[in-house]
PDB file of N, CA and C in Angstrom:
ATOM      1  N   UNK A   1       0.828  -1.193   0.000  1.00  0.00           N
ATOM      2  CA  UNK A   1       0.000   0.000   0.000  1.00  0.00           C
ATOM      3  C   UNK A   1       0.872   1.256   0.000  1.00  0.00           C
ATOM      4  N   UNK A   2       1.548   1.729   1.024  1.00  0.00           N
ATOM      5  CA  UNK A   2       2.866   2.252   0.915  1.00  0.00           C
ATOM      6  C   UNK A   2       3.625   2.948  -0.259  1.00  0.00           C
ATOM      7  N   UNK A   3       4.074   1.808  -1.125  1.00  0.00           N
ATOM      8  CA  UNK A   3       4.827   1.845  -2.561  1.00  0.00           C
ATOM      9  C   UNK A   3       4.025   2.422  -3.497  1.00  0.00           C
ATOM     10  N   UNK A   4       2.644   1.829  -3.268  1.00  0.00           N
ATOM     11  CA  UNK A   4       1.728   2.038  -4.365  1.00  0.00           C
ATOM     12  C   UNK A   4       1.110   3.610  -4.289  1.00  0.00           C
ATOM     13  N   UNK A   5       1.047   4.320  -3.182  1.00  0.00           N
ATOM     14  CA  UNK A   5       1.410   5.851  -3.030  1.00  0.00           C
ATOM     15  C   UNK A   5       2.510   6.929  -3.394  1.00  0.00           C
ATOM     16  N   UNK A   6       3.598   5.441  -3.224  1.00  0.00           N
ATOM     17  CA  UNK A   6       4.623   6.478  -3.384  1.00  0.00           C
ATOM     18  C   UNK A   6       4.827   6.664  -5.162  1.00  0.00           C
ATOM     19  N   UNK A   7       4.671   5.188  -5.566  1.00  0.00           N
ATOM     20  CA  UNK A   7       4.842   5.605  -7.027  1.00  0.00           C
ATOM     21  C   UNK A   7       3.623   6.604  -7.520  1.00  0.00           C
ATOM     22  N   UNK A   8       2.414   6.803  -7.117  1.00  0.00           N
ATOM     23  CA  UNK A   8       1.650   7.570  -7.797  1.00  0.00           C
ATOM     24  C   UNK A   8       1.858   8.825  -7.190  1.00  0.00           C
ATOM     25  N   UNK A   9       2.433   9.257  -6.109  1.00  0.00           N
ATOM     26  CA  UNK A   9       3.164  10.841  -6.021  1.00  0.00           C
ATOM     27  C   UNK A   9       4.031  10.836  -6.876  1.00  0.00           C
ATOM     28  N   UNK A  10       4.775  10.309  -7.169  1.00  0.00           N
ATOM     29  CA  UNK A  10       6.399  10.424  -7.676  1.00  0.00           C
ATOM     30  C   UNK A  10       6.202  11.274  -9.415  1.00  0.00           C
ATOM     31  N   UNK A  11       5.285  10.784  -9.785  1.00  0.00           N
ATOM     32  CA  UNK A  11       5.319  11.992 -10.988  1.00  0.00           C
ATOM     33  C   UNK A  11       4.133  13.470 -11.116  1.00  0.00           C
ATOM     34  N   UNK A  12       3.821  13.544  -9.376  1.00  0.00           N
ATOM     35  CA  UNK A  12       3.030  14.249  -9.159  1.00  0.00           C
ATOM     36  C   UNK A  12       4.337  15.800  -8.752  1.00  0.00           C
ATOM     37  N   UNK A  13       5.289  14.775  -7.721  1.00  0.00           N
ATOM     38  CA  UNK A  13       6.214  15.543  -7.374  1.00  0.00           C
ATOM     39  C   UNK A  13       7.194  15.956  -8.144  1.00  0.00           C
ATOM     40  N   UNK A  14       7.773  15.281  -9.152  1.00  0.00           N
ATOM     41  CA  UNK A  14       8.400  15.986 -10.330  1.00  0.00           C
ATOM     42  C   UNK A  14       8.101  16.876 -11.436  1.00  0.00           C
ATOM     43  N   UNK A  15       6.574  16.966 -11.186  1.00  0.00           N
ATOM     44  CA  UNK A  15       6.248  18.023 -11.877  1.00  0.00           C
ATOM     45  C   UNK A  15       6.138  19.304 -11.271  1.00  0.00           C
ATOM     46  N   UNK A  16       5.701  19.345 -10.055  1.00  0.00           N
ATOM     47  CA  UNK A  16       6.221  20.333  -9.358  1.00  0.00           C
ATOM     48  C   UNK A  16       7.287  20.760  -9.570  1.00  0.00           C
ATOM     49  N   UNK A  17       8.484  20.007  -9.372  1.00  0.00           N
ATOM     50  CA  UNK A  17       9.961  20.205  -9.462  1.00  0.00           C
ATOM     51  C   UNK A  17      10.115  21.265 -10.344  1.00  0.00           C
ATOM     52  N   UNK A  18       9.824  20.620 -11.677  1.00  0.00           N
ATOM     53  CA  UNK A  18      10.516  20.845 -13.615  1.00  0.00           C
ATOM     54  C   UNK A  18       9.228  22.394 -13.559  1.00  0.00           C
ATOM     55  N   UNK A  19       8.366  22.127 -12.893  1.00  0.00           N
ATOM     56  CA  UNK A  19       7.305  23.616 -12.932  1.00  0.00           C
ATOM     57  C   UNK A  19       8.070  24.701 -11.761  1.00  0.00           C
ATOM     58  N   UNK A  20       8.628  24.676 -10.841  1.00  0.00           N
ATOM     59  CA  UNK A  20       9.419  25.434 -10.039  1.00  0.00           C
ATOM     60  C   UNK A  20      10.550  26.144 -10.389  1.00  0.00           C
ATOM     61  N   UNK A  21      11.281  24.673 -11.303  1.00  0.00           N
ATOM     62  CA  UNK A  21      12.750  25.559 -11.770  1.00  0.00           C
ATOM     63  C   UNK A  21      13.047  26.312 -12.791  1.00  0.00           C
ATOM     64  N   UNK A  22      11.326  26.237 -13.713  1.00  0.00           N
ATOM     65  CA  UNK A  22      11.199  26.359 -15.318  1.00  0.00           C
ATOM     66  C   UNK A  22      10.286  27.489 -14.924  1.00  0.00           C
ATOM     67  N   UNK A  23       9.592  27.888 -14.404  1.00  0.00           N
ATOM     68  CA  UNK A  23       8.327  28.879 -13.848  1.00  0.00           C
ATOM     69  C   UNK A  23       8.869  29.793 -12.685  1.00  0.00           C
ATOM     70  N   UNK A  24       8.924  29.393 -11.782  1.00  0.00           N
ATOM     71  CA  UNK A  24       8.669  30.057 -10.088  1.00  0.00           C
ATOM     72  C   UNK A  24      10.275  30.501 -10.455  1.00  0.00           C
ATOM     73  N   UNK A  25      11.221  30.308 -10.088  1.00  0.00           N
ATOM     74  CA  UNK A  25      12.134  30.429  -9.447  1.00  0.00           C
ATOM     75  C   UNK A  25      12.585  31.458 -10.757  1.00  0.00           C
ATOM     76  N   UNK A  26      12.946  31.483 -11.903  1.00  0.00           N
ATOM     77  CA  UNK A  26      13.217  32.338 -12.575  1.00  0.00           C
ATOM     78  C   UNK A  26      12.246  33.671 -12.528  1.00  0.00           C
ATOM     79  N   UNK A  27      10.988  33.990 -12.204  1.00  0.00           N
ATOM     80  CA  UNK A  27      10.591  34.754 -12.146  1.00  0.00           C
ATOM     81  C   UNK A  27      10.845  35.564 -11.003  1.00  0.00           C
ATOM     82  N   UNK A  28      10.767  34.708  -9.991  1.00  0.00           N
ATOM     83  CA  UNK A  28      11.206  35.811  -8.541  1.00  0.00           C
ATOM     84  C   UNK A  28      12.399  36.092  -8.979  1.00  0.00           C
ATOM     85  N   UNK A  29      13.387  35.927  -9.386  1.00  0.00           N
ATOM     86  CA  UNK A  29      14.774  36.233  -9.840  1.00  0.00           C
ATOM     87  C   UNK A  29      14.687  37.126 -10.518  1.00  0.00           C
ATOM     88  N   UNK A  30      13.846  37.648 -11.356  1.00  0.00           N
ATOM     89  CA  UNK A  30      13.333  39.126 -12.331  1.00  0.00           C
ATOM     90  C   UNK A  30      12.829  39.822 -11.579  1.00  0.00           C
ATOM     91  N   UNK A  31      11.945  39.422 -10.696  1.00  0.00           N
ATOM     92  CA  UNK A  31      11.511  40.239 -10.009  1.00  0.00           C
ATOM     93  C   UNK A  31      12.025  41.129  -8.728  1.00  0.00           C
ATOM     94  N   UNK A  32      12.954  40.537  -8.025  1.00  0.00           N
ATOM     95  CA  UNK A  32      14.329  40.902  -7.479  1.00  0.00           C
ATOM     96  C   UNK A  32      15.069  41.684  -7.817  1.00  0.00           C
ATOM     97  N   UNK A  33      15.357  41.458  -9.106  1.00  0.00           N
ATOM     98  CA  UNK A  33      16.143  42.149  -9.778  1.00  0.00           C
ATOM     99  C   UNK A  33      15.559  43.673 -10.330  1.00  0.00           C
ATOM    100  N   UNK A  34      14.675  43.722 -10.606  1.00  0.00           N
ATOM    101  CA  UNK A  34      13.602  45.097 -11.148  1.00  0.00           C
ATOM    102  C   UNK A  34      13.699  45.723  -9.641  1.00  0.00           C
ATOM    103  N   UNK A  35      13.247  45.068  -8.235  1.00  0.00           N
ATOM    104  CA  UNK A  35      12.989  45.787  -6.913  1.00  0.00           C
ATOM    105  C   UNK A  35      14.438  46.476  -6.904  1.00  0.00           C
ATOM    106  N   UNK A  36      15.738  45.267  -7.110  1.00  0.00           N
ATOM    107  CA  UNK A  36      16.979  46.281  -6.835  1.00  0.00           C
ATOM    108  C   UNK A  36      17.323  47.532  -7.749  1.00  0.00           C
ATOM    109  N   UNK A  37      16.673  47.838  -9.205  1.00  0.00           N
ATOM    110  CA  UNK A  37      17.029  48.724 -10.123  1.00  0.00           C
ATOM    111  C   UNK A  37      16.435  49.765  -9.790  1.00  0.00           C
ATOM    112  N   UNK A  38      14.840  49.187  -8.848  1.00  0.00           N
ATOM    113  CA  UNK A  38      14.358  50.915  -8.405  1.00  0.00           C
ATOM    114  C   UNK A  38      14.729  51.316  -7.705  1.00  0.00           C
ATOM    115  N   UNK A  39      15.227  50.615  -6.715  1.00  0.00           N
ATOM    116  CA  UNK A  39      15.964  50.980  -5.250  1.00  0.00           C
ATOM    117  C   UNK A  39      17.029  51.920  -5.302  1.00  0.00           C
ATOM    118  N   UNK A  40      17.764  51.695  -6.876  1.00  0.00           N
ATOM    119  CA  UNK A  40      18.913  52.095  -7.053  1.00  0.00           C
ATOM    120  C   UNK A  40      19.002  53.253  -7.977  1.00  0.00           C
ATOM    121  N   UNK A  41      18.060  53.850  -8.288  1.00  0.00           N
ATOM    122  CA  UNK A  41      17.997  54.976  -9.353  1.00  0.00           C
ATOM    123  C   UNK A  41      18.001  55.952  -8.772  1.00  0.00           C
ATOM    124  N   UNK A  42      18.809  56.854  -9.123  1.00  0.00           N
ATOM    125  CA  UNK A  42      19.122  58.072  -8.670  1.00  0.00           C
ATOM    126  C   UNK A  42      18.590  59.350  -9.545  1.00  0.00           C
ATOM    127  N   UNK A  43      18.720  60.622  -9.556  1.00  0.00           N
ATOM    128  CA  UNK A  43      18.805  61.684 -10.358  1.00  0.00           C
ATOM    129  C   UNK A  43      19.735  61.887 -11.773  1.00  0.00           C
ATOM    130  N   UNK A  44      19.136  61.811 -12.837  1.00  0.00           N
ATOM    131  CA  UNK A  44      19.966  62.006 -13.859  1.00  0.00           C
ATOM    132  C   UNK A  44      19.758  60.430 -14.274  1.00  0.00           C
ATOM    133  N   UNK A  45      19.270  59.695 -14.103  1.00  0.00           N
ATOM    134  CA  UNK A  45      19.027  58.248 -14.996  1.00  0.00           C
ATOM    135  C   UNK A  45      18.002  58.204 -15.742  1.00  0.00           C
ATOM    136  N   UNK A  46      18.041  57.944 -17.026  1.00  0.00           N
ATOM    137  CA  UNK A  46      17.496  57.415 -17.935  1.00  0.00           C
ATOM    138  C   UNK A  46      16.881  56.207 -17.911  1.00  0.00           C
ATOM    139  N   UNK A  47      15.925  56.091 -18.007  1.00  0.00           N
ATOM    140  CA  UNK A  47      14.721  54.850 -17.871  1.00  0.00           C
ATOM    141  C   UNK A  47      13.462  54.916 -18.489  1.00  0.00           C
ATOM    142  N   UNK A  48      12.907  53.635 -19.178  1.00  0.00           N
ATOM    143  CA  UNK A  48      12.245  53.589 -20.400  1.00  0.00           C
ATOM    144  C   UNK A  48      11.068  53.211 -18.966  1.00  0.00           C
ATOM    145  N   UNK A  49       9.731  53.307 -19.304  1.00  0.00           N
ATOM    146  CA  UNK A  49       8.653  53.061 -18.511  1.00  0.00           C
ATOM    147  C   UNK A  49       8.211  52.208 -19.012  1.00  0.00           C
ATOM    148  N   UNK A  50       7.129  51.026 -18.255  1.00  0.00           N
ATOM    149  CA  UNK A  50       6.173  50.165 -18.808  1.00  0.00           C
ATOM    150  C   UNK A  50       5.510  50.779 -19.990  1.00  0.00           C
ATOM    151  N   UNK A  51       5.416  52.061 -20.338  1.00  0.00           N
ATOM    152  CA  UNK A  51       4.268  52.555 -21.511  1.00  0.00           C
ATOM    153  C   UNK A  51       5.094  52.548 -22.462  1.00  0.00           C
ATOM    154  N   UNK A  52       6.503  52.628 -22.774  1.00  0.00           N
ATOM    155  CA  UNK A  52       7.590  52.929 -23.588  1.00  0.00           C
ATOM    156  C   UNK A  52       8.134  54.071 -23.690  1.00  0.00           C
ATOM    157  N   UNK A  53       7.716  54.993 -22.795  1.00  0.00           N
ATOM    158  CA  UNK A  53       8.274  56.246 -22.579  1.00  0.00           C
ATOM    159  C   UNK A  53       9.842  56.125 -22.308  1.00  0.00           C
ATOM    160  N   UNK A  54      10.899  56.726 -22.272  1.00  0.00           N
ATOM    161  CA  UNK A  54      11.898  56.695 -22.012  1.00  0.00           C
ATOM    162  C   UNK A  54      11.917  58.567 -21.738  1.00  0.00           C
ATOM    163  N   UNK A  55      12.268  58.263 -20.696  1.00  0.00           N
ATOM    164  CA  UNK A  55      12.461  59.556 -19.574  1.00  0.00           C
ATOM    165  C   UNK A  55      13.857  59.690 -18.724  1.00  0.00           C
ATOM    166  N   UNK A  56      13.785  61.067 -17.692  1.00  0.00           N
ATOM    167  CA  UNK A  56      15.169  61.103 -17.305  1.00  0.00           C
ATOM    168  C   UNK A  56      14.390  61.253 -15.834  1.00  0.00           C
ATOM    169  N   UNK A  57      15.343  60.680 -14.732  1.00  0.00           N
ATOM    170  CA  UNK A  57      14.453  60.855 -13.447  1.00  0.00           C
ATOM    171  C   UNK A  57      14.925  62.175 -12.979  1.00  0.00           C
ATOM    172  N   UNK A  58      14.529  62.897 -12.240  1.00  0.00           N
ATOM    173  CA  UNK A  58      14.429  64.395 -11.924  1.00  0.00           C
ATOM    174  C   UNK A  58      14.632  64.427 -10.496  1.00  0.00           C
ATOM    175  N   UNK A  59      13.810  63.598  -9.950  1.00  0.00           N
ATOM    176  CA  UNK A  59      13.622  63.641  -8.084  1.00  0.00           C
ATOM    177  C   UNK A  59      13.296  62.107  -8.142  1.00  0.00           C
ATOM    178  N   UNK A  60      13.700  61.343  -7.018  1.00  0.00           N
ATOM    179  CA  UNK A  60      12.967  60.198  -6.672  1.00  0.00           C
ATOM    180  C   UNK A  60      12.223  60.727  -4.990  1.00  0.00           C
ATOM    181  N   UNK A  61      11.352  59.970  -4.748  1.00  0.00           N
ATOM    182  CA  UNK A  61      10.363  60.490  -3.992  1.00  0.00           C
ATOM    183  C   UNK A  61      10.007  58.847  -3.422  1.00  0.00           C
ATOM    184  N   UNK A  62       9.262  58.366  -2.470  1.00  0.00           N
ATOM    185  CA  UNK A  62       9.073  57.512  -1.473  1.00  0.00           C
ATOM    186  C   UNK A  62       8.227  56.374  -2.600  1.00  0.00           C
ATOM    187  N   UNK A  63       7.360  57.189  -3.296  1.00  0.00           N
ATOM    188  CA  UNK A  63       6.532  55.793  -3.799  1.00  0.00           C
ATOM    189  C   UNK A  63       6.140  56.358  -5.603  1.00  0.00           C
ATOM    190  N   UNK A  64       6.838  57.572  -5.783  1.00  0.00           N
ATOM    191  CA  UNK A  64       6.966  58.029  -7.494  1.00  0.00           C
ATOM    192  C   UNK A  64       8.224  58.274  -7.594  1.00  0.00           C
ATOM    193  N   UNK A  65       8.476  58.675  -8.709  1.00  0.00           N
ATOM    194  CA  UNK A  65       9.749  59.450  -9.477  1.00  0.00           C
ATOM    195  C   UNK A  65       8.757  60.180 -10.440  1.00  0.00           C
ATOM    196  N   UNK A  66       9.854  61.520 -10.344  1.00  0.00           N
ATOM    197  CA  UNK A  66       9.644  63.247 -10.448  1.00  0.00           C
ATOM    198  C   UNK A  66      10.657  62.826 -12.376  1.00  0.00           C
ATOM    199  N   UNK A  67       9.771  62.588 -13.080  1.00  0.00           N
ATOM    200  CA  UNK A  67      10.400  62.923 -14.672  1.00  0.00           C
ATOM    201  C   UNK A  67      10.541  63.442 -15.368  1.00  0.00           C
ATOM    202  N   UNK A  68      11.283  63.700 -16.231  1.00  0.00           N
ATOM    203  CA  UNK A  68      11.246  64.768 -17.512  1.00  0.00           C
ATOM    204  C   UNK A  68      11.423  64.036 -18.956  1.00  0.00           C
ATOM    205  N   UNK A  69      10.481  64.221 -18.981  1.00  0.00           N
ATOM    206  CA  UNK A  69      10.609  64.020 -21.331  1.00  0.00           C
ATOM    207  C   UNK A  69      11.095  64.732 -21.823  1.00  0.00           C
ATOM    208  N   UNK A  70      11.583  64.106 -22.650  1.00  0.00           N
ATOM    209  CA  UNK A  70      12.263  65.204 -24.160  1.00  0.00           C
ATOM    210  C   UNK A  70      12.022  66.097 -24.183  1.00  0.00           C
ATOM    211  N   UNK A  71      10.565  66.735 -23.895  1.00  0.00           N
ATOM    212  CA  UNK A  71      10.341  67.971 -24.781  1.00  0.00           C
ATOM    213  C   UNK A  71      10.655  68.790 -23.367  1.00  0.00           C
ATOM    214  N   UNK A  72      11.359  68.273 -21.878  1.00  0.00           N
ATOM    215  CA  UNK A  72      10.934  69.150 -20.716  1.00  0.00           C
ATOM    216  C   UNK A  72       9.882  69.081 -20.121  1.00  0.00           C
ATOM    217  N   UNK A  73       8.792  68.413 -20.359  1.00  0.00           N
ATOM    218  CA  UNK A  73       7.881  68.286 -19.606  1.00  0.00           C
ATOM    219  C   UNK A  73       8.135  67.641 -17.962  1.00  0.00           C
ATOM    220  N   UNK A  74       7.410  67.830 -17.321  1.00  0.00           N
ATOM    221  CA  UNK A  74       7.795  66.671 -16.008  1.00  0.00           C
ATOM    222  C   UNK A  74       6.113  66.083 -15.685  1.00  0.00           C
ATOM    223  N   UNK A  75       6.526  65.112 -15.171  1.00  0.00           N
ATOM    224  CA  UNK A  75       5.609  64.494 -14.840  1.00  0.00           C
ATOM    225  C   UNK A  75       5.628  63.376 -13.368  1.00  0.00           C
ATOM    226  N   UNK A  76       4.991  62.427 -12.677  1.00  0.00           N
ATOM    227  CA  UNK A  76       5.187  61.743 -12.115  1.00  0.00           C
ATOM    228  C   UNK A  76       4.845  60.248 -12.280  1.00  0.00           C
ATOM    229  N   UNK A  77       6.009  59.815 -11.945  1.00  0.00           N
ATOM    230  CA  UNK A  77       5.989  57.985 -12.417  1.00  0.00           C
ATOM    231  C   UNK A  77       6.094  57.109 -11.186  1.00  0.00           C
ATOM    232  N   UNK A  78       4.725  56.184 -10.756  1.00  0.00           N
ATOM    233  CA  UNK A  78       4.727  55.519  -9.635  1.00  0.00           C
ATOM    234  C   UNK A  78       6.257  54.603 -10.229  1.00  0.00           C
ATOM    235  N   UNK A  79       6.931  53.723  -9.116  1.00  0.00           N
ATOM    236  CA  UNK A  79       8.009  53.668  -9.241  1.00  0.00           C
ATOM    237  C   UNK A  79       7.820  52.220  -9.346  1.00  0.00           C
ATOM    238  N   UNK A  80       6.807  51.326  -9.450  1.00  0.00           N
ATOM    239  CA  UNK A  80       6.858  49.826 -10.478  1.00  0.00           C
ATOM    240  C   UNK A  80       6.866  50.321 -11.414  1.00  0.00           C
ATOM    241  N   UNK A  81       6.342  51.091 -12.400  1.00  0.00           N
ATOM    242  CA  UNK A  81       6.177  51.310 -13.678  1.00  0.00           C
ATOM    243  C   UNK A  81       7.428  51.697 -14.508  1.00  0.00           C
ATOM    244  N   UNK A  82       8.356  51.706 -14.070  1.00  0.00           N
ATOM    245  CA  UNK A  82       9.550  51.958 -14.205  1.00  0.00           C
ATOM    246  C   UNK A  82      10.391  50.686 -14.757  1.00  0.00           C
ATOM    247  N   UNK A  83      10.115  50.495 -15.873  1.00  0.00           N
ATOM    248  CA  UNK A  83      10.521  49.018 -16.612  1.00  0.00           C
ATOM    249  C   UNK A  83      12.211  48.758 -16.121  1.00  0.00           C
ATOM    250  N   UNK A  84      13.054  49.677 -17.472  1.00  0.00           N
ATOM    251  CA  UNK A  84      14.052  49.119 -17.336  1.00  0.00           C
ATOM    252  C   UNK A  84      14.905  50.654 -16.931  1.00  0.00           C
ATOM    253  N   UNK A  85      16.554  50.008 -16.796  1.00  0.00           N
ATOM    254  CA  UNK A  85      17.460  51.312 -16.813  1.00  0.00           C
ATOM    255  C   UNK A  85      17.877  51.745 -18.427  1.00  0.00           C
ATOM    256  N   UNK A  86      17.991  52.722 -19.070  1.00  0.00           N
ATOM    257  CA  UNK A  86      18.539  52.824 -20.101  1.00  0.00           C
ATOM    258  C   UNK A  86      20.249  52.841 -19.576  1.00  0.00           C
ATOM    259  N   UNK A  87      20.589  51.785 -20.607  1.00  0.00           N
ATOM    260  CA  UNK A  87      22.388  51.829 -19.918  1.00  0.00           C
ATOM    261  C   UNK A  87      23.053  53.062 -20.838  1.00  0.00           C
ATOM    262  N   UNK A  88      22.859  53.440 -22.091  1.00  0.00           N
ATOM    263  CA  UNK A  88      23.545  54.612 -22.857  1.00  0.00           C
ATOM    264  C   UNK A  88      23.064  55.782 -22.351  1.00  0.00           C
ATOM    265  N   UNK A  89      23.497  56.041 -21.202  1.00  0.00           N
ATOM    266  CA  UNK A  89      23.224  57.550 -20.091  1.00  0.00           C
ATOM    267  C   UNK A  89      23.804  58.495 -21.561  1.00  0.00           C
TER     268      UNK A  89
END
């Protein structure tokens, strides 16, 4: 009785596995990684937004960033929305 449980978990539990290391675990790893890029943006960085805006940050502030567009405009950007860093400052 025993065995006959264990073999019918056993490809219950490897799918978990191959779904954890292929799914879960690479995503918190992006997602980590995005928390440390906002953490880390300062004044004068260039950063493209979830909308595709690419802006310059102006002020960072507790739960936005203070931006400016091309044309000078400013505006405010809650600070998930803040996709990536542009690396060609």
């Amino acid at each position: 009785m025993q065995g006959d449980l264990l073999t019918s978990l056993l490809p219950l539990v490897a799918l978990f596995a191959i779904f954890y290391f292929l799914i879960i675990r690479p995503q918190q790893k992006q997602a980590k990684a995005h928390k440390e890029m906002i953490a880390n943006l300062k004044k004068g960085d260039k950063i493209v937004t979830n909308g595709g805006l690419m802006v310059e940050v102006v002020k960072v502030e507790e739960t936005y960033f203070l931006v400016k567009n091309s044309d000078g405009s400013e505006m405010k950007l809650v600070k998930e929305f803040a996709a990536r860093l542009l690396e060609n400052n």
